[in-house]
C-alpha atoms as a PDB file:
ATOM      1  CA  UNK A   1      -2.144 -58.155 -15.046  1.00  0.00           C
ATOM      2  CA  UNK A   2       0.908 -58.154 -17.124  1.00  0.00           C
ATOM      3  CA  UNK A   3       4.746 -57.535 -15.767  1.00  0.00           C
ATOM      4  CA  UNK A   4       5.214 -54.266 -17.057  1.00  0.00           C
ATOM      5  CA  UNK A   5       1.675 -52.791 -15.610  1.00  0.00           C
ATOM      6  CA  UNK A   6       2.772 -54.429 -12.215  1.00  0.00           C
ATOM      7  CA  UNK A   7       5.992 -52.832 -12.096  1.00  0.00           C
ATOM      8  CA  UNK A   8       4.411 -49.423 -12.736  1.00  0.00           C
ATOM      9  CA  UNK A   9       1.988 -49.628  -9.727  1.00  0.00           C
ATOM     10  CA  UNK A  10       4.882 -50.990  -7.577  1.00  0.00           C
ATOM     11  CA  UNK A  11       6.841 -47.457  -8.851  1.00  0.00           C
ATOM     12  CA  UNK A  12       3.885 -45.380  -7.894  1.00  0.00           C
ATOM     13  CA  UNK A  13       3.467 -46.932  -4.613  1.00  0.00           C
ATOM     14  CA  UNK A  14       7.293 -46.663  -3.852  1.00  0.00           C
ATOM     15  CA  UNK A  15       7.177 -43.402  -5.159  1.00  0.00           C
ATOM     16  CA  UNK A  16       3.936 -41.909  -4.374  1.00  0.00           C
ATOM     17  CA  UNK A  17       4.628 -39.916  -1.243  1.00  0.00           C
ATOM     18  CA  UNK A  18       7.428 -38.129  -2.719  1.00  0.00           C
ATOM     19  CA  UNK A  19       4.930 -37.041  -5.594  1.00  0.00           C
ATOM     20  CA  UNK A  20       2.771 -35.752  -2.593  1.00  0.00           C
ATOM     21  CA  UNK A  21       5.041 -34.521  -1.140  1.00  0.00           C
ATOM     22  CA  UNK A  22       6.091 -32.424  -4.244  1.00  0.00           C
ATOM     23  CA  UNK A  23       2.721 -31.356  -5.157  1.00  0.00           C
ATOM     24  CA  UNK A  24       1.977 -29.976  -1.492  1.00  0.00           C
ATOM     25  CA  UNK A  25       5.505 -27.871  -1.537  1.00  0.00           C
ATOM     26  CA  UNK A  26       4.284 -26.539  -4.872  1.00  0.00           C
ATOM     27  CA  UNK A  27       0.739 -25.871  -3.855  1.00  0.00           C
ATOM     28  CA  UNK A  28       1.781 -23.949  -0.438  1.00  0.00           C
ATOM     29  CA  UNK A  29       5.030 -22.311  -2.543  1.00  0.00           C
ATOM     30  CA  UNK A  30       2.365 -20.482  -5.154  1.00  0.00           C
ATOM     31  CA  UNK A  31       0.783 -18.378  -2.399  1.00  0.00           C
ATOM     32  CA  UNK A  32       3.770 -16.917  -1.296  1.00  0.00           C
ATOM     33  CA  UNK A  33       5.851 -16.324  -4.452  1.00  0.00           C
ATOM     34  CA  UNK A  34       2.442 -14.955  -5.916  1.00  0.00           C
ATOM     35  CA  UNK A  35       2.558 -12.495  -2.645  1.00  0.00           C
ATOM     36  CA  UNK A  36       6.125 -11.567  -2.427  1.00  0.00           C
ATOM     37  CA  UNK A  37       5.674 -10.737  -6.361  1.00  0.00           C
ATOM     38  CA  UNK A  38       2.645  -8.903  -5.595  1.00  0.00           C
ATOM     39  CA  UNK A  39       4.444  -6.654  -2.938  1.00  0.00           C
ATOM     40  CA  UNK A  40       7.740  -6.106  -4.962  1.00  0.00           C
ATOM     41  CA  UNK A  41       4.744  -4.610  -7.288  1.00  0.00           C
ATOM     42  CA  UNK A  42       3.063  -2.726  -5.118  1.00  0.00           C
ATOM     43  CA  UNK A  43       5.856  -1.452  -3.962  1.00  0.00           C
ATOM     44  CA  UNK A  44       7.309  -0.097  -7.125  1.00  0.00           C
ATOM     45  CA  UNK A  45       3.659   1.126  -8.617  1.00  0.00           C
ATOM     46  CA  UNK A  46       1.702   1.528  -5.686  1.00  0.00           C
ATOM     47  CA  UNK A  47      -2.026   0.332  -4.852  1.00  0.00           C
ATOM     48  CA  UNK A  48      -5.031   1.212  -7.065  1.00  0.00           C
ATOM     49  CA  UNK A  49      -7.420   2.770  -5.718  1.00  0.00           C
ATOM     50  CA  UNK A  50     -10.978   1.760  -5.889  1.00  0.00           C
ATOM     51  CA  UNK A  51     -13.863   4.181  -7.068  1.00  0.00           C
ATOM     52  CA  UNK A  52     -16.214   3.806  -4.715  1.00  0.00           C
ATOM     53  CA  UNK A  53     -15.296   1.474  -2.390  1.00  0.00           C
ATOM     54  CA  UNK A  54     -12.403   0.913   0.031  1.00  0.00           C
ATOM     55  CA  UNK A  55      -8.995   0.183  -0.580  1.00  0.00           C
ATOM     56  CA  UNK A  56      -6.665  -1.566   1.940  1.00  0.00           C
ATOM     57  CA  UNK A  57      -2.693  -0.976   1.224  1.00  0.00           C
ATOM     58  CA  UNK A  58      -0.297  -2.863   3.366  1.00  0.00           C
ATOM     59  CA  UNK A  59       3.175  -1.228   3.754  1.00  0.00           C
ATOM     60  CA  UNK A  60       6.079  -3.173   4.527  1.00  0.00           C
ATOM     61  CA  UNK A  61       9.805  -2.941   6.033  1.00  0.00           C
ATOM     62  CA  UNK A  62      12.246  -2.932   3.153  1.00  0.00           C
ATOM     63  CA  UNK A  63      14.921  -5.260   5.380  1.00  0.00           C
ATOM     64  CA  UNK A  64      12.704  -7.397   7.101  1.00  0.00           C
ATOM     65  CA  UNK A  65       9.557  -7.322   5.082  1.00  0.00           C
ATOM     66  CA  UNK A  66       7.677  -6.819   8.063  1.00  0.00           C
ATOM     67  CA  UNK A  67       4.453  -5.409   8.357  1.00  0.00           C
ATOM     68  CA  UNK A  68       4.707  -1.526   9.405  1.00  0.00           C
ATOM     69  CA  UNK A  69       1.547   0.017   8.041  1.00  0.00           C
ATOM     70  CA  UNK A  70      -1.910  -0.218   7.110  1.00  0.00           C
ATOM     71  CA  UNK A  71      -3.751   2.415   5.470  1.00  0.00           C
ATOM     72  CA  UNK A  72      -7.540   2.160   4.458  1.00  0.00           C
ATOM     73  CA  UNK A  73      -8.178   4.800   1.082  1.00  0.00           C
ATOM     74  CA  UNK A  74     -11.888   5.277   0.747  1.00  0.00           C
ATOM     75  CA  UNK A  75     -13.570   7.002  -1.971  1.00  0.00           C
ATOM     76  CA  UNK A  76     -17.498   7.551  -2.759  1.00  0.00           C
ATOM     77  CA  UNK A  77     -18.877   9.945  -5.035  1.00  0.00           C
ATOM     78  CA  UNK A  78     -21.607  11.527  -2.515  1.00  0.00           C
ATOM     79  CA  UNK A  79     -18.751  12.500  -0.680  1.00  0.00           C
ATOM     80  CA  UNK A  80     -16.980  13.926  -3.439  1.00  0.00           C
ATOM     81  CA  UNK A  81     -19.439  15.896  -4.585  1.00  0.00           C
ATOM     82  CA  UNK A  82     -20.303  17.418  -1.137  1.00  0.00           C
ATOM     83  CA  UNK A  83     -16.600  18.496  -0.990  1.00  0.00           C
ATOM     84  CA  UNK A  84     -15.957  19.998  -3.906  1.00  0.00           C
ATOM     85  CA  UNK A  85     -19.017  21.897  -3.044  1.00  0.00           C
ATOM     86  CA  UNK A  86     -17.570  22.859   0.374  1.00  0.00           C
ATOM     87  CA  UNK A  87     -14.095  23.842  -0.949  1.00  0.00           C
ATOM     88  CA  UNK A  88     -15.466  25.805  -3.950  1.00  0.00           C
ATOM     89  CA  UNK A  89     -12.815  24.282  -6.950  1.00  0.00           C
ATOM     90  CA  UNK A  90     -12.721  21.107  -8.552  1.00  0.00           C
ATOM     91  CA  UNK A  91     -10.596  18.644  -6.070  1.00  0.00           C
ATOM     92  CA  UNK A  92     -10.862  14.406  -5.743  1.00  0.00           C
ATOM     93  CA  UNK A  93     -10.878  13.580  -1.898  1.00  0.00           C
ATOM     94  CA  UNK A  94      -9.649  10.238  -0.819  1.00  0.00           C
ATOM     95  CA  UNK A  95     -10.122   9.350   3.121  1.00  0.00           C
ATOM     96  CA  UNK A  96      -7.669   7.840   4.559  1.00  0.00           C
ATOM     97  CA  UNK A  97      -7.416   5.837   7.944  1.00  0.00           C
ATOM     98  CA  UNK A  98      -3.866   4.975   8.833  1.00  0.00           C
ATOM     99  CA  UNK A  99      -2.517   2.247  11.708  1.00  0.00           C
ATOM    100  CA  UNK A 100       0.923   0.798  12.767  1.00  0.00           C
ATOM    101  CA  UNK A 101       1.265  -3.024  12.927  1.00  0.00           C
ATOM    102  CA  UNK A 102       0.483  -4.415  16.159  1.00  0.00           C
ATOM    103  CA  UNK A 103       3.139  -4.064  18.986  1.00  0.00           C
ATOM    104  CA  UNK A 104       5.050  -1.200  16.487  1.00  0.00           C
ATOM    105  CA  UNK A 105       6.086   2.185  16.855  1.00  0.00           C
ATOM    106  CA  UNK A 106       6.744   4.008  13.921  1.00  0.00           C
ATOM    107  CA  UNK A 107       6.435   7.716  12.467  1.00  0.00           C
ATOM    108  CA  UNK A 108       4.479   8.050   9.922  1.00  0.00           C
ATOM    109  CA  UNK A 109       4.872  10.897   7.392  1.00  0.00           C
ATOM    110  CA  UNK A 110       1.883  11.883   5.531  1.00  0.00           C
ATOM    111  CA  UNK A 111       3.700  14.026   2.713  1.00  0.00           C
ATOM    112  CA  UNK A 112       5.574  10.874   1.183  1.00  0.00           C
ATOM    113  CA  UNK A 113       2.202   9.754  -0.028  1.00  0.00           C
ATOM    114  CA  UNK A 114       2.109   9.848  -3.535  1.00  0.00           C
ATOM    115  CA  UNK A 115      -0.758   9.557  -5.857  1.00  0.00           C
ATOM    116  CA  UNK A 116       0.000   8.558  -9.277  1.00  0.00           C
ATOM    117  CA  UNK A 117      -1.989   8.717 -12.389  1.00  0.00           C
ATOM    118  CA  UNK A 118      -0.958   8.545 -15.866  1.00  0.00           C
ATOM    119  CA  UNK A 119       2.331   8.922 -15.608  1.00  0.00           C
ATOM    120  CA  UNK A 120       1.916  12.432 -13.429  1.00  0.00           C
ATOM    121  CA  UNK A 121       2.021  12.038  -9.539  1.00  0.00           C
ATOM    122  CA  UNK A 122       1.159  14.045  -6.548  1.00  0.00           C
ATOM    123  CA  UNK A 123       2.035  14.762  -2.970  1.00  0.00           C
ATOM    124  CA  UNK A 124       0.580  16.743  -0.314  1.00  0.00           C
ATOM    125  CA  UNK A 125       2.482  20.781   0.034  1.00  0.00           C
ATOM    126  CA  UNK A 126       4.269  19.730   3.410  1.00  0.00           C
ATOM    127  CA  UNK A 127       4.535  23.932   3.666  1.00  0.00           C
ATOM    128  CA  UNK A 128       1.030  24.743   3.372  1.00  0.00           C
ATOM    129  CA  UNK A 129      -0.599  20.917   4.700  1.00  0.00           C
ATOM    130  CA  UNK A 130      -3.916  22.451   5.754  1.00  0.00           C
ATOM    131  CA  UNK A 131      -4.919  23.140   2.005  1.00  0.00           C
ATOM    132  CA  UNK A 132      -4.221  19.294   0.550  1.00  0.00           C
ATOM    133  CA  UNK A 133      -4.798  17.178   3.568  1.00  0.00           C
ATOM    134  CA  UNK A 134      -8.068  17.912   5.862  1.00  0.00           C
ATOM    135  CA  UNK A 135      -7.751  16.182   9.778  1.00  0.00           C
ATOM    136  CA  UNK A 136     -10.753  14.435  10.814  1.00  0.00           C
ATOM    137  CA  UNK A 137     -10.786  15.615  14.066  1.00  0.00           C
ATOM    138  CA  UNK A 138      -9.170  18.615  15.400  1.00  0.00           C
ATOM    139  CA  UNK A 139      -7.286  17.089  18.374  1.00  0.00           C
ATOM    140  CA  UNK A 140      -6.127  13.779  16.780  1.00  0.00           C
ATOM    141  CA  UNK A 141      -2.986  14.583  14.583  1.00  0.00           C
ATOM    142  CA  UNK A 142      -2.331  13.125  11.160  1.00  0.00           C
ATOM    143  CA  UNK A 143       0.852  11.742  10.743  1.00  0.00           C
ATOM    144  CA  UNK A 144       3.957  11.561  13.347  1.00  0.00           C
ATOM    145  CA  UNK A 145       4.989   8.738  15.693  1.00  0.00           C
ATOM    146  CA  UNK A 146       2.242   6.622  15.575  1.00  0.00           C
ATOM    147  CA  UNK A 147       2.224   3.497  18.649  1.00  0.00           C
ATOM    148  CA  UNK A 148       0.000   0.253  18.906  1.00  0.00           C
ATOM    149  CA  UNK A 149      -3.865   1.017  18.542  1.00  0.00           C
ATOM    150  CA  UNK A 150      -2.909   4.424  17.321  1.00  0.00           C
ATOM    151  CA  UNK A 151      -5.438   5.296  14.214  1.00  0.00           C
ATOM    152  CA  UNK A 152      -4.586   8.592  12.176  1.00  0.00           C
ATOM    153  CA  UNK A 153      -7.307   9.831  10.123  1.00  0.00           C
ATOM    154  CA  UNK A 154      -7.619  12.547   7.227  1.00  0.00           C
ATOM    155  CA  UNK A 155      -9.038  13.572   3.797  1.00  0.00           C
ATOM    156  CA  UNK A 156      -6.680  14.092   1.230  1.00  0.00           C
ATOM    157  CA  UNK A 157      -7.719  16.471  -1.760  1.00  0.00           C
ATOM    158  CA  UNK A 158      -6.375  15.683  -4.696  1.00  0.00           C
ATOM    159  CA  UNK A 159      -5.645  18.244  -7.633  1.00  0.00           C
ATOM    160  CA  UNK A 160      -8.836  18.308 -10.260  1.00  0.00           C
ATOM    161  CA  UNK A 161      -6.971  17.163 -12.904  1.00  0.00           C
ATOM    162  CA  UNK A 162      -6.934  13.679 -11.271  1.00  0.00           C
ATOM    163  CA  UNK A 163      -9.687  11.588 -12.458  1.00  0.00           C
ATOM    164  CA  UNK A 164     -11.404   8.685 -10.302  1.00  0.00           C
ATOM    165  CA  UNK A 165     -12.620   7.155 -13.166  1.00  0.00           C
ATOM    166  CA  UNK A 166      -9.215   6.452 -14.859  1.00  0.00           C
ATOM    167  CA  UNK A 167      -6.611   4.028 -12.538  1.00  0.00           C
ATOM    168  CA  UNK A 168      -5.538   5.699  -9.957  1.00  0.00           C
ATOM    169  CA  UNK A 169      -2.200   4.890  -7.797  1.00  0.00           C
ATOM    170  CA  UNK A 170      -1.141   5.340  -3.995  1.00  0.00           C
ATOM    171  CA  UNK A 171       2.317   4.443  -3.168  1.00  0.00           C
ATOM    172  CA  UNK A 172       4.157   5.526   0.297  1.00  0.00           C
ATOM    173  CA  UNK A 173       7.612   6.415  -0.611  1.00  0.00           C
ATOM    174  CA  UNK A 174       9.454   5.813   2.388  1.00  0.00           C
ATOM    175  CA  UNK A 175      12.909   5.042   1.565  1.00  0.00           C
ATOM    176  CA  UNK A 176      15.421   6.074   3.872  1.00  0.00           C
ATOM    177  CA  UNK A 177      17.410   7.972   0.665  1.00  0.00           C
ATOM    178  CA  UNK A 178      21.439   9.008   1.534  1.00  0.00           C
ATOM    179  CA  UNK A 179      21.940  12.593   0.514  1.00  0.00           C
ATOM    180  CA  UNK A 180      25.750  13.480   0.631  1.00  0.00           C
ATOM    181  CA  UNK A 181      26.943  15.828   3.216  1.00  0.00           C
ATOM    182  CA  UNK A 182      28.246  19.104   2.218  1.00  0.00           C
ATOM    183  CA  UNK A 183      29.879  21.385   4.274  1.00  0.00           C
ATOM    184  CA  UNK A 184      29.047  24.806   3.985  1.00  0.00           C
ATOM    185  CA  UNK A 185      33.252  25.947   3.261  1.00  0.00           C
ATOM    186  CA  UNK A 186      33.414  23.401  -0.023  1.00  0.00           C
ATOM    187  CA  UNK A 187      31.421  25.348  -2.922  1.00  0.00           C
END
């Protein structure tokens, strides 16, 4: 072995750890900044929603990032036909099961779901709910305070102009937005 190959595995040895060291920050870094990227886009676009299948959206606490809900949006075709046989017009349903985190209380408001397609979205008619979102059972409520181990549970019927087969967005909207106080006297 010459000098120069000597000195470079003396450098590698010296300097190996830090290289490991390195390349174990970076492989447990890309996991996360992947994730918080994913979430800044979810929150901004919303989830897609899977024809056929089930799709689990995670909502988080703007300040802390903490986890505050989970919502489960299944869709099947069977289904949808039945319905729009039952209702008698063209509609998409989505079922949705809806839990707090663990060890949470929160209220959860059904009408600041959105669905979002094509550039158009949709929410629920919070003055007439009983025609866009149908409860799964009659004594369990859909939407409200909502404690550990609660599960809320309800179809929602989407206009007929949606279409399943084209990408198909959920987003909860649940910014706290500031609306300026006006007092009845200033006009």
């Amino acid at each position: 072995m010459n000098k120069s190959e000597i000195n470079l595995k003396a450098w590698f040895a010296g300097n190996f750890k830090y290289f490991l060291s390195i390349g174990i920050v970076a492989v447990l870094l890309l996991p996360v900044s992947d994730a918080i990227a994913q979430s800044a886009y979810t929150k901004s676009v919303g989830r897609l929603v899977k024809k056929d299948g089930v799709t689990a959206y995670i909502v988080r606490d703007d300040m802390s990032k903490a986890l505050k809900l989970t919502m489960l949006i299944a869709h099947k075709s069977t289904f949808s036909n039945r319905v729009v046989k039952m209702v008698g017009h063209d509609v998409v349903p989505l079922t949705f099961s809806v839990s707090p985190a663990p060890n949470m209380a929160i209220y959860f408001d059904p009408y600041k779901i959105k669905f979002i397609q094509n550039g158009k979205s949709w929410s629920a008619d919070s003055l007439e709910p009983e025609k866009d979102v149908i409860r799964l059972s009659e004594n369990e409520p859909f939407g409200g305070e909502m404690k550990n181990g609660d599960t809320h549970q309800a179809v929602f019927l989407l206009p007929g102009w949606f279409d399943i087969n084209a990408p198909l967005y959920v987003r909860y909207d649940d910014e706290n937005k500031q609306l300026p106080l006006v007092s009845a006297d200033s006009e």
